[in-house]
Each structure stands twice: as C-alpha cells, then as structure tokens.
N, C-alpha and C. Protein backbone atom coordinates (compact mmCIF):
# COMPACT_ATOMS: atom_id res chain seq x y z
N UNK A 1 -25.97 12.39 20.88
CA UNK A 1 -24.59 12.54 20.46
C UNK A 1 -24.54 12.56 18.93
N UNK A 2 -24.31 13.64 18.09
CA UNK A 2 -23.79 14.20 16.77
C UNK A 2 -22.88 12.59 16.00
N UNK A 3 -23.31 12.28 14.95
CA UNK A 3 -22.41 10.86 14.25
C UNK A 3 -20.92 11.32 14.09
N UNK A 4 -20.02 11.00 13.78
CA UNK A 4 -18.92 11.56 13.13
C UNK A 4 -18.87 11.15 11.84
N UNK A 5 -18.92 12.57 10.85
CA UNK A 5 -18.95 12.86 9.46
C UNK A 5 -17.26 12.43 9.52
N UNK A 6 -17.26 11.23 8.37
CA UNK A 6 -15.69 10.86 7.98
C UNK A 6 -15.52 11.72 6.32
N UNK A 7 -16.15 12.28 5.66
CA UNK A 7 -16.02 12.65 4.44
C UNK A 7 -16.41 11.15 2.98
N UNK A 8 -16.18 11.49 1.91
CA UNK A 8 -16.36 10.80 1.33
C UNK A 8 -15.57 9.57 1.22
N UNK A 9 -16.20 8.99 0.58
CA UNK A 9 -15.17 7.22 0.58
C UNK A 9 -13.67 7.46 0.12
N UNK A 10 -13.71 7.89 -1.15
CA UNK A 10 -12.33 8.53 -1.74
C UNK A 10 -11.47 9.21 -0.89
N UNK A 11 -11.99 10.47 -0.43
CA UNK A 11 -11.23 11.18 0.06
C UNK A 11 -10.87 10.58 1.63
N UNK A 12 -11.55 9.59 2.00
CA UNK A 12 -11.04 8.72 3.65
C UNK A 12 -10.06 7.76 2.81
N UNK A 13 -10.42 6.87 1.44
CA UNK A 13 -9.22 5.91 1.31
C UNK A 13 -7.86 7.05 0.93
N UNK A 14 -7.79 8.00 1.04
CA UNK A 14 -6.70 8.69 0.14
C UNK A 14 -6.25 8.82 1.43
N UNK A 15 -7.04 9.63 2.61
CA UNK A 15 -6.11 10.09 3.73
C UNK A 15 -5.56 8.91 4.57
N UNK A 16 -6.12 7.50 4.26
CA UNK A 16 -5.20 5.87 5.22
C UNK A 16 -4.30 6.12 4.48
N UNK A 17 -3.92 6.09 2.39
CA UNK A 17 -3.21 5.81 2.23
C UNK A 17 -1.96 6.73 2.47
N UNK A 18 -2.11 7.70 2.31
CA UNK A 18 -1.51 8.72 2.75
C UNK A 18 -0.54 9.16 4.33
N UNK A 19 -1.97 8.21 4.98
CA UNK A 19 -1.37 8.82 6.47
C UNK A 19 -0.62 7.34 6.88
N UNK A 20 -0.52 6.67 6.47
CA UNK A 20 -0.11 5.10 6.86
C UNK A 20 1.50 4.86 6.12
N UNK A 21 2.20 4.36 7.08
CA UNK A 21 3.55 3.95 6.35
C UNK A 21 3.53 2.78 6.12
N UNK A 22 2.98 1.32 6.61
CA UNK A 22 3.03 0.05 6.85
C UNK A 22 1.82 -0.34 5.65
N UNK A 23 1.97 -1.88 4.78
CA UNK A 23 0.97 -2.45 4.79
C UNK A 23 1.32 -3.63 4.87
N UNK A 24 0.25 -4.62 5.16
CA UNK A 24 0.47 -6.24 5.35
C UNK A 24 0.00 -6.71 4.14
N UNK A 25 1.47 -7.31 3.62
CA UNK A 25 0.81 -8.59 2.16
C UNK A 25 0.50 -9.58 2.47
N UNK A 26 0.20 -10.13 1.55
CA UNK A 26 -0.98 -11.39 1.73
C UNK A 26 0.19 -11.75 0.03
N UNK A 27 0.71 -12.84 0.29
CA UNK A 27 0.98 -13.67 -1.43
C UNK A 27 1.21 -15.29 -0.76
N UNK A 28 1.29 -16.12 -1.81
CA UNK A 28 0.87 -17.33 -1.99
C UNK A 28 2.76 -17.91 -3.36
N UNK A 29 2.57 -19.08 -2.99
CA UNK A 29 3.54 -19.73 -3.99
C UNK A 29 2.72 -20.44 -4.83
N UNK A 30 1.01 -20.33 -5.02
CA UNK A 30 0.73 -20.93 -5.90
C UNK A 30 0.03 -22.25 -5.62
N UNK A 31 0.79 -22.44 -4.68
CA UNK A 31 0.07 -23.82 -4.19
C UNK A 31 -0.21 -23.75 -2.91
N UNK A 32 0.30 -24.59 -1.82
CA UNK A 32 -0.60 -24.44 -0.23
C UNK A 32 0.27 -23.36 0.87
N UNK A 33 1.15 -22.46 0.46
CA UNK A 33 2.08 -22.30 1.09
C UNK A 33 1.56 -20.37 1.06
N UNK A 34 1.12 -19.59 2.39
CA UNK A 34 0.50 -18.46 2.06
C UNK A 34 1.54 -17.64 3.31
N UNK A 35 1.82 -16.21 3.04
CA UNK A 35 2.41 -15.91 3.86
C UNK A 35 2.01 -14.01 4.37
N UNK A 36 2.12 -13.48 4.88
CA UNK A 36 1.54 -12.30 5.73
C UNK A 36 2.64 -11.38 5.96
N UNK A 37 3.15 -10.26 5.57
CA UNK A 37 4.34 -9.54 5.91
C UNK A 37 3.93 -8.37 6.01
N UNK A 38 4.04 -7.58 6.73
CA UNK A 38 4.26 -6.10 6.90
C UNK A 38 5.64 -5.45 6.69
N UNK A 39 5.27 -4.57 5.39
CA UNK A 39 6.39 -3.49 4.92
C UNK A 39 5.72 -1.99 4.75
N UNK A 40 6.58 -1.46 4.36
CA UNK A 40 6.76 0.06 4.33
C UNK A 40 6.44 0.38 3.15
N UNK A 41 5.65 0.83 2.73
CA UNK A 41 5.49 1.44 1.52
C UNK A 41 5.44 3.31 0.90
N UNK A 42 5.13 3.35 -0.35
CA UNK A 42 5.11 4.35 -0.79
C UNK A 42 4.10 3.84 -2.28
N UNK A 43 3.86 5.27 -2.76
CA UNK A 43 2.56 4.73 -4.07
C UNK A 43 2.79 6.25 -4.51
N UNK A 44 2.57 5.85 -6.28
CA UNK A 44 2.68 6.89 -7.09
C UNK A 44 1.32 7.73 -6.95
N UNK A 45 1.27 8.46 -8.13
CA UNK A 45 0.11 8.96 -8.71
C UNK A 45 -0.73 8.41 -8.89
N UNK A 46 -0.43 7.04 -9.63
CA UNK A 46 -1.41 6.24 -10.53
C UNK A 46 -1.92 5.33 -9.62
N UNK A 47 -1.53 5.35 -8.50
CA UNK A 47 -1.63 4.33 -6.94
C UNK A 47 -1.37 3.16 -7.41
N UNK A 48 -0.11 3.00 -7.69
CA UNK A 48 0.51 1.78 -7.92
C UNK A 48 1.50 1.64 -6.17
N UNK A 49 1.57 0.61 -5.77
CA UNK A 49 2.46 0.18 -4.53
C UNK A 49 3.57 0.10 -4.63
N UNK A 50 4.71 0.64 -4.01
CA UNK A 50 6.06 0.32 -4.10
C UNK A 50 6.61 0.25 -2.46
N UNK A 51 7.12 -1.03 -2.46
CA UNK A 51 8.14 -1.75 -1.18
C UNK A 51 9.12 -1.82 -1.49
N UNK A 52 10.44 -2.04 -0.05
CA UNK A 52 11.47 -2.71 -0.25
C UNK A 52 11.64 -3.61 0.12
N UNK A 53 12.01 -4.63 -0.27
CA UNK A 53 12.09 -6.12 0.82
C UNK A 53 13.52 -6.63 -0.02
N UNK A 54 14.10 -7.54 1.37
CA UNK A 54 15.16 -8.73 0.84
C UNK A 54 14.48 -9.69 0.15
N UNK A 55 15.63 -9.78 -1.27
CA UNK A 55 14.70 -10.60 -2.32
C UNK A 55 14.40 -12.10 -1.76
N UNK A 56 15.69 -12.74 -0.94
CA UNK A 56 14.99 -14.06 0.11
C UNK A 56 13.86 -14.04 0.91
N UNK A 57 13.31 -12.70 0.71
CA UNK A 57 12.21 -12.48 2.25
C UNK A 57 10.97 -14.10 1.53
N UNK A 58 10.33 -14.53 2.79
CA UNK A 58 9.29 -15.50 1.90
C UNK A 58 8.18 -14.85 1.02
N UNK A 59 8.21 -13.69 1.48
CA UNK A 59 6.61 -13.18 0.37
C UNK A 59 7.59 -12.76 -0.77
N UNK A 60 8.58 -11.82 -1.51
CA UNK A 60 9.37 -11.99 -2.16
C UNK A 60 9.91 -13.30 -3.05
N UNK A 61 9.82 -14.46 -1.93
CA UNK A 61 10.00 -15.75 -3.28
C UNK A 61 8.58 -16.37 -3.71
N UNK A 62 7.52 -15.63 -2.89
CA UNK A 62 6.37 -16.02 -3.55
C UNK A 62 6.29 -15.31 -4.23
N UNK A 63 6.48 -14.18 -4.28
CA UNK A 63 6.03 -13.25 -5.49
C UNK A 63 6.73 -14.04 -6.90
N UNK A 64 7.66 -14.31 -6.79
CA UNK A 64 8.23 -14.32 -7.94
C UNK A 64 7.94 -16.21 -8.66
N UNK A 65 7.12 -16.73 -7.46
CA UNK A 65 6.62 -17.92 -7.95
C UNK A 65 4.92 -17.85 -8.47
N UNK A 66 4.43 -16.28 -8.08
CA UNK A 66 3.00 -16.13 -8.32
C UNK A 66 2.89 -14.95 -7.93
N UNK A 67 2.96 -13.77 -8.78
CA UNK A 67 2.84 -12.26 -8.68
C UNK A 67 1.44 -11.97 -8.10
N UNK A 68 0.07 -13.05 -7.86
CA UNK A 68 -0.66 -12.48 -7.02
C UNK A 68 -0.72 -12.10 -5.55
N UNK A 69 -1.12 -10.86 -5.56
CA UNK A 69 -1.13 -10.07 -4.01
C UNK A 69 -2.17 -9.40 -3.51
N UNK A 70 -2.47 -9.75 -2.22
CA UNK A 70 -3.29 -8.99 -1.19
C UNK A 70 -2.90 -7.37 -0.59
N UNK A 71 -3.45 -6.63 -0.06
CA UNK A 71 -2.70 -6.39 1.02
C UNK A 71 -3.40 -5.07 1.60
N UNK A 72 -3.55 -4.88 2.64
CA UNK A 72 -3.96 -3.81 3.97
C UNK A 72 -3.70 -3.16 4.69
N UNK A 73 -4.00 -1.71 4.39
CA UNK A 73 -3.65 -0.73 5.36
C UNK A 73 -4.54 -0.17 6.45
N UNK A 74 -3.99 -0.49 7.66
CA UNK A 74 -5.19 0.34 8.57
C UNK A 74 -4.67 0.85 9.45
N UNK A 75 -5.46 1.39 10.64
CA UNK A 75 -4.58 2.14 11.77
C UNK A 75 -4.53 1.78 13.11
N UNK A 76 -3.49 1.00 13.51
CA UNK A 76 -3.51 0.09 14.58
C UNK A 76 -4.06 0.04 15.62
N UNK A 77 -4.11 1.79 15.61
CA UNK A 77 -4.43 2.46 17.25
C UNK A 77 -6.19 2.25 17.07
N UNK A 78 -7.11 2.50 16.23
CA UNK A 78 -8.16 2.53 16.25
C UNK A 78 -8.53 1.61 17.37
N UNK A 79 -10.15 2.24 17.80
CA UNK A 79 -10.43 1.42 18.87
C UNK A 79 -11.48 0.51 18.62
N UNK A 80 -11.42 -0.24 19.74
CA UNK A 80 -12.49 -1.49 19.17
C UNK A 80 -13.31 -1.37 18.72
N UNK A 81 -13.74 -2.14 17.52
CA UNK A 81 -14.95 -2.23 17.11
C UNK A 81 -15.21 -1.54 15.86
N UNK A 82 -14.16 -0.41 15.79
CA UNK A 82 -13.89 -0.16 14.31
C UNK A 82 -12.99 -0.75 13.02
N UNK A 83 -13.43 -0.97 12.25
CA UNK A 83 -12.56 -1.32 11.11
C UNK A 83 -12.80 -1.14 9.96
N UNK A 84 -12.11 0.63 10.02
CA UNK A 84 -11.55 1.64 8.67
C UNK A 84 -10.01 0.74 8.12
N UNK A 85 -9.92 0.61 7.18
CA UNK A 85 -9.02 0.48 6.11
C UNK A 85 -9.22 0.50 4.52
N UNK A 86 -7.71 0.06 4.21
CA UNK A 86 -7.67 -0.14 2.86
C UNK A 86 -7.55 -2.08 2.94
N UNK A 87 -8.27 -2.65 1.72
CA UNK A 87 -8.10 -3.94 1.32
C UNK A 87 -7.84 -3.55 -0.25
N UNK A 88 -6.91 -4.30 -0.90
CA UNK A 88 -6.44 -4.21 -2.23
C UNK A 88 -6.16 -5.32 -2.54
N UNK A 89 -6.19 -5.91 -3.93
CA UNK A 89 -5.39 -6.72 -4.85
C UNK A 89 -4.90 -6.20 -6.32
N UNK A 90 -3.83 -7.11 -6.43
CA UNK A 90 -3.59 -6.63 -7.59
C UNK A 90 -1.94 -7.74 -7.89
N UNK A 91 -1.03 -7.52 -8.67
CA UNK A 91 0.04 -8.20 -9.09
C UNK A 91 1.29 -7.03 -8.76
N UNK A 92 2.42 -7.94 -8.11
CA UNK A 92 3.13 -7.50 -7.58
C UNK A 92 4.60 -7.94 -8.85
N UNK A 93 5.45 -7.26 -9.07
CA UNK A 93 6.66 -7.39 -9.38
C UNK A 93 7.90 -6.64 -9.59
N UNK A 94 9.14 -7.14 -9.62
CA UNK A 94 10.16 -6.44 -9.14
C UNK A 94 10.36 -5.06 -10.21
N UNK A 95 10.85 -4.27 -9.07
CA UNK A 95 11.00 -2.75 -10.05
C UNK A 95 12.09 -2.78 -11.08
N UNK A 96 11.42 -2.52 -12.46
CA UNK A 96 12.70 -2.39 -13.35
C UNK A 96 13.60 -1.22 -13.09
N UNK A 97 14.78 -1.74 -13.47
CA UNK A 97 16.33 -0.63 -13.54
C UNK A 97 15.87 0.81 -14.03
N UNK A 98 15.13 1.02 -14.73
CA UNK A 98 15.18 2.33 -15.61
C UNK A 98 13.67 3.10 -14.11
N UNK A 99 13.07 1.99 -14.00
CA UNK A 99 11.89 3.06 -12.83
C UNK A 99 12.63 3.52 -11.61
N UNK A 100 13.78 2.58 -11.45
CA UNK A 100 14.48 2.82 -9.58
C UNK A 100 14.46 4.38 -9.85
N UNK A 101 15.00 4.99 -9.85
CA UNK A 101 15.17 6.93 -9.70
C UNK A 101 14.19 7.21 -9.60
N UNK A 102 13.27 7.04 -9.97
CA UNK A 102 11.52 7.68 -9.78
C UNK A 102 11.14 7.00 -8.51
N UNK A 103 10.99 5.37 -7.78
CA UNK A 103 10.59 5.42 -7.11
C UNK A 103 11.62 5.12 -6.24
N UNK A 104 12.71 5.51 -5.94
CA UNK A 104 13.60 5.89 -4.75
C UNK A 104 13.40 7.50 -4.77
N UNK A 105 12.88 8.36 -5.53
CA UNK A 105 12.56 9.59 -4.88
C UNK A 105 11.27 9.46 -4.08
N UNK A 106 10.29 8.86 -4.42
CA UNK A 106 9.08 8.43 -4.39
C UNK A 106 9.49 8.18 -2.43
N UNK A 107 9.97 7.13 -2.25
CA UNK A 107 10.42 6.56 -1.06
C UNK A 107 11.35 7.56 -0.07
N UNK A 108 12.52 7.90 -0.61
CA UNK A 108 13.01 8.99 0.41
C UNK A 108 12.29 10.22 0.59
N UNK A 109 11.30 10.78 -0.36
CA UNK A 109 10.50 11.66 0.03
C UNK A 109 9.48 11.80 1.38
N UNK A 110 8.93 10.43 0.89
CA UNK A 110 8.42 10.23 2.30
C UNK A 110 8.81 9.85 3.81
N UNK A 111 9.99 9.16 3.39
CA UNK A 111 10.41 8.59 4.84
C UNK A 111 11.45 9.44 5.00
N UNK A 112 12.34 10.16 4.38
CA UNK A 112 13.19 10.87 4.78
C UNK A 112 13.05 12.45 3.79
N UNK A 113 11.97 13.07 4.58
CA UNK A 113 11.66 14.47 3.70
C UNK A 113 12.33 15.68 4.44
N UNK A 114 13.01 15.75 5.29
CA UNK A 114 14.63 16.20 5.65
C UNK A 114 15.38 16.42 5.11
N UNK A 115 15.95 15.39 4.08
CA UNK A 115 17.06 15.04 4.02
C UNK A 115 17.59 15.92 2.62
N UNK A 116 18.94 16.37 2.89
CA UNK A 116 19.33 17.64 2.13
C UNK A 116 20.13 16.75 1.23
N UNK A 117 20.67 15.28 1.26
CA UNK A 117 21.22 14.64 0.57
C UNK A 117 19.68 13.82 -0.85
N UNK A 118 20.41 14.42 -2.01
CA UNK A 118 19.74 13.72 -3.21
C UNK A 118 19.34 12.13 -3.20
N UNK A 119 17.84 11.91 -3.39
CA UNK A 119 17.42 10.70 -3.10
C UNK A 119 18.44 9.48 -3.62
N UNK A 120 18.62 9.62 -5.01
CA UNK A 120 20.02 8.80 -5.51
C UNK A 120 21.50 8.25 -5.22
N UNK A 121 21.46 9.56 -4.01
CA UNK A 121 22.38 9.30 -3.62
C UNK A 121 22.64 9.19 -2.33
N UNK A 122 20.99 8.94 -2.08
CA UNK A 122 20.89 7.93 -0.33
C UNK A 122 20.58 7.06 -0.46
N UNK A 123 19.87 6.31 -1.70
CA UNK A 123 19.75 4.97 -2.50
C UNK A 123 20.44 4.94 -3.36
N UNK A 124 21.65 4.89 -3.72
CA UNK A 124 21.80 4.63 -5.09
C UNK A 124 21.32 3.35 -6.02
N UNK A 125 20.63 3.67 -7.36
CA UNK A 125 19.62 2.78 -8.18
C UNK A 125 20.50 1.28 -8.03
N UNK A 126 21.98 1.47 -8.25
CA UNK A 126 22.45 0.44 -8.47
C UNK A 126 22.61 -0.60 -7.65
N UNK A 127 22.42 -0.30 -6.12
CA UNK A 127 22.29 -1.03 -4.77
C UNK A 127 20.54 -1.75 -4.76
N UNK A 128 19.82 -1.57 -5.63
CA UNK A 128 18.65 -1.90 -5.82
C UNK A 128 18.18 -2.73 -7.22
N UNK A 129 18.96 -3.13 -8.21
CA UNK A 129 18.73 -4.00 -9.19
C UNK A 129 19.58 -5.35 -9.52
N UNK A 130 19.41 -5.74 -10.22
CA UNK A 130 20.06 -6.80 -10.73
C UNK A 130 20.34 -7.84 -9.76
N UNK A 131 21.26 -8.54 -9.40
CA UNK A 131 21.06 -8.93 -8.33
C UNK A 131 21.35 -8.98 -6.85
N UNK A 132 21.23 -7.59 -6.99
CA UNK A 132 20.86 -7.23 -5.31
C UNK A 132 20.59 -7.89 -4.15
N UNK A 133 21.02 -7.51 -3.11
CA UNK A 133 20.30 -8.38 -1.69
C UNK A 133 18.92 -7.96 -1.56
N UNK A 134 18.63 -6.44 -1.82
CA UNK A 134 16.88 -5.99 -1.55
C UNK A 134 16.68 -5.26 -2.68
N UNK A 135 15.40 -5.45 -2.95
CA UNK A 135 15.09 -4.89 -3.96
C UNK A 135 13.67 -4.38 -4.07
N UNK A 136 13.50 -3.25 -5.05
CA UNK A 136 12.04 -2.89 -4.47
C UNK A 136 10.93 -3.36 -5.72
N UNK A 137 9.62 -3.58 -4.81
CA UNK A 137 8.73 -4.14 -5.95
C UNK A 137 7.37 -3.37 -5.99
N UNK A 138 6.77 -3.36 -7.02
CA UNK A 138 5.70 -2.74 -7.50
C UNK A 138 4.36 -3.73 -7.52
N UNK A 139 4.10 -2.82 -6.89
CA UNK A 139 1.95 -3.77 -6.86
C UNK A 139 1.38 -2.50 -7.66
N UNK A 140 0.63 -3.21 -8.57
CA UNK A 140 0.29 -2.78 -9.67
C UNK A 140 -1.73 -3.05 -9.45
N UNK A 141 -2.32 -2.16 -8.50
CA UNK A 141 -3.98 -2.64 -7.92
C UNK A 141 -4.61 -2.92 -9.15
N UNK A 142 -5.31 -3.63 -8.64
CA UNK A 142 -6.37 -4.15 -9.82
C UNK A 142 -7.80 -4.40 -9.37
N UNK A 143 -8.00 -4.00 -7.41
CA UNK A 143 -9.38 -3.62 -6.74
C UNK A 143 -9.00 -2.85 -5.56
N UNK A 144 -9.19 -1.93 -5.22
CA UNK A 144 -9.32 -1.28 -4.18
C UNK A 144 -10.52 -1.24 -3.11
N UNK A 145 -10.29 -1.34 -2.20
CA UNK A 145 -11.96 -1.08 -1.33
C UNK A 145 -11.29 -0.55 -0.14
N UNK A 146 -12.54 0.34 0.51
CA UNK A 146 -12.64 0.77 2.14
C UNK A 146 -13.35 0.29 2.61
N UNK A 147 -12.91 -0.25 3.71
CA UNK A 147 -13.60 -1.26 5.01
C UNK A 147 -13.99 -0.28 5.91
N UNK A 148 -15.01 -0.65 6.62
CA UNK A 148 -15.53 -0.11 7.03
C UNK A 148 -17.28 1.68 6.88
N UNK A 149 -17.34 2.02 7.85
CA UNK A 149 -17.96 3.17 7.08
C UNK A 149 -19.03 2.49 6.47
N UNK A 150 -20.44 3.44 7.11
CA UNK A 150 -21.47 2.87 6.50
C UNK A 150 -21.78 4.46 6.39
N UNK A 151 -23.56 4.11 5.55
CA UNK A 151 -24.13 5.12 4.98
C UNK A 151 -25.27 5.89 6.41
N UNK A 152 -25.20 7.39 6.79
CA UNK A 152 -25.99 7.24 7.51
C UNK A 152 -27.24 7.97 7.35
N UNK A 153 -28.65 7.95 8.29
CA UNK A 153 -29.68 8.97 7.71
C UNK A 153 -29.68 10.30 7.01
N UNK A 154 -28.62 10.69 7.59
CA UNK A 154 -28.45 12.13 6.98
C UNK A 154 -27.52 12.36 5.84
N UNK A 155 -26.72 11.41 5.26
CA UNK A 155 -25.94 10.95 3.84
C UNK A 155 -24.76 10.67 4.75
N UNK A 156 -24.24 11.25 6.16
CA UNK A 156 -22.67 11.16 6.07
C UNK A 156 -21.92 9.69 6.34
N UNK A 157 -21.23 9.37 6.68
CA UNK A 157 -20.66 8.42 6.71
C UNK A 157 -20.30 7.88 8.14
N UNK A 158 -20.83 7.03 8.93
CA UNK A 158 -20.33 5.90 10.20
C UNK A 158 -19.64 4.57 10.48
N UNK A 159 -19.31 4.59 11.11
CA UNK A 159 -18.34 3.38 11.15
C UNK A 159 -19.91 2.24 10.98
N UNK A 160 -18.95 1.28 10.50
CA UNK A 160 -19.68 -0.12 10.18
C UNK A 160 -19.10 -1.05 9.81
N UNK A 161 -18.48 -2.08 10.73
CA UNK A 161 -17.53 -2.91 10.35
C UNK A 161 -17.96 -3.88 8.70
N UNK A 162 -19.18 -3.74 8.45
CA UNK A 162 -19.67 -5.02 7.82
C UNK A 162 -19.66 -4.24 6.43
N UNK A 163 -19.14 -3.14 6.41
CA UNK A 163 -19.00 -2.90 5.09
C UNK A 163 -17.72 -2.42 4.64
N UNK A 164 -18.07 -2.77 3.04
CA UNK A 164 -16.28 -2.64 1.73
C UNK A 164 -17.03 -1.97 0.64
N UNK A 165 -16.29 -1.18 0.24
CA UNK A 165 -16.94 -0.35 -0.51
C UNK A 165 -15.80 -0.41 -1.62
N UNK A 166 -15.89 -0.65 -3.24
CA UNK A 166 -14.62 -0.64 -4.09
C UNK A 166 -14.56 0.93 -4.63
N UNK A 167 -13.39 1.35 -4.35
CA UNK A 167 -12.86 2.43 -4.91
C UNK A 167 -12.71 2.38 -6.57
N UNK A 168 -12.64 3.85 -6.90
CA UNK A 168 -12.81 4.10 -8.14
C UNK A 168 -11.12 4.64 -8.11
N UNK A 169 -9.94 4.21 -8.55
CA UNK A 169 -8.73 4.47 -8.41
C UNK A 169 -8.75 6.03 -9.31
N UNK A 170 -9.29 6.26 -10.30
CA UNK A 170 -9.31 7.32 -10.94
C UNK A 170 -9.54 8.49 -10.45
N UNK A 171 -10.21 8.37 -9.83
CA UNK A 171 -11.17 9.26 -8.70
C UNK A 171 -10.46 9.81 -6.92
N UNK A 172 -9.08 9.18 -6.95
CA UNK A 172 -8.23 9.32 -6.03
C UNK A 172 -7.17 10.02 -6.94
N UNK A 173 -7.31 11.31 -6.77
CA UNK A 173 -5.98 12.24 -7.73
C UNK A 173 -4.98 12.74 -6.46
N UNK A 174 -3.98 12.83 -7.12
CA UNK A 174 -2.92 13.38 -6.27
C UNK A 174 -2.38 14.08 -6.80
C-alpha cells in the first residue's frame, strides 16, 4: 500500500489553518487557575489570531490578568491514531478601535462570504470596543508547530503522532 504524500510542513500547516474555523485556548490567570475554550477564529497575513469572545468569558478575564496563550487547531473527524494539527503560543490582547474595520472584514469574509451587506455594517466597529459586551482579541504567535507527520524513506511525509515540527511563520504567505 502507496504512503500518503501530505505535502510540505508549511503548506499542510497553512491548509489546517485555513480549512479550520474553531481553535481551543489554553490561558491561565497567572497563578493556579487554567482554562480551555473553543472559539472561532480568523488570522491575517502576518498569521496573527483574531476571536470574538464575551469580555466576562473566563479565558477573556485571564487574558487580561496574563496575555499568555496556547492554542490548537485540528480536525475532529480525523481517525484514530492520527494527530495532524496546529499547536501555537504566543500573547493574546484586546483589538484596538482603529484595527476593528480590518479585522471585522477579516471575520465576515470568512464566515459570512455571501453576504452582499458591507462587513461594517454587519459588525459595526462600535458594537466591538470600548466597553462592549464582546469584543474581539488578537493572538499575536510567537511559536508555531505541526503535530504530527513524520519524515518518510522516500522524503514524503506520514502520519506520526510523536512528532512537532516549528513552523517558519514567514514561510506561510498568503
């Protein structure tokens, strides 16, 4: 039976991030208190992270007690025994007033790429700052890796749970 060629490391972390709407954070208050959330995301060019969450959500008041963040994208359906994803860290914080228009296009593009109504004015910026009920925040990576995927005799690439490989963020163009 023929291996299955996944392509290069880059170009597999580009197509999770790409093909995935969900990731699970991982943040902390700093002290013993750690919490796990799955949101919706979207990511620029520069593969910076952008969510929306209620600013009460608990990973939200951790963030803002300790901007460090985890967090993972993978694909639920995969079957046993594989485990392709994304693992990241990096610092998370709330989107300033002047970025909302960039990444509320950023966001309705993807989740609502239909829609004949102007992103602004299916978010409007101002329902999203100051002090808002939800608000969206920016993870700003500072390591990237793909899980999974090993090296095989013939160069291509196989599943292998036991390996992470760190991405070169530069090297992921969009």
């Amino acid at each position: 039976m023929a291996k299955k060629q996944y392509g290069s490391y880059e170009s597999r972390a580009k197509s999770m991030i790409d093909g995935n709407n969900y990731m699970v954070t991982a943040t902390s208050d700093g002290k013993n208190d750690v919490w796990a959330a799955t949101v919706s995301y979207v990511c620029d060019k520069e593969y910076n992270f952008y969510f929306l969450s209620a600013i009460d959500s608990r990973h939200a008041e951790n963030i803002s007690k300790n901007p460090n963040i985890a967090f993972q994208i993978f694909d639920s359906t995969q079957g046993i025994g594989s485990s392709d994803g994304i693992q990241a860290e990096g610092e998370a914080e709330l989107v300033e007033e002047a970025e909302l228009p960039g990444v509320i296009e950023l966001y309705v593009g993807k989740f609502f790429p239909e829609s004949r109504m102007p992103p602004t004015q299916r978010y409007p910026p101002e329902n999203y700052g100051g002090a808002s009920e939800f608000r969206f925040f920016k993870v700003t990576v500072s390591a990237l890796y793909i899980t999974g995927g090993g090296i095989s005799d013939q160069g291509g690439i196989t599943p292998n749970n036991e390996r992470r490989v760190e991405i070169d963020l530069k090297k992921l163009s969009k």
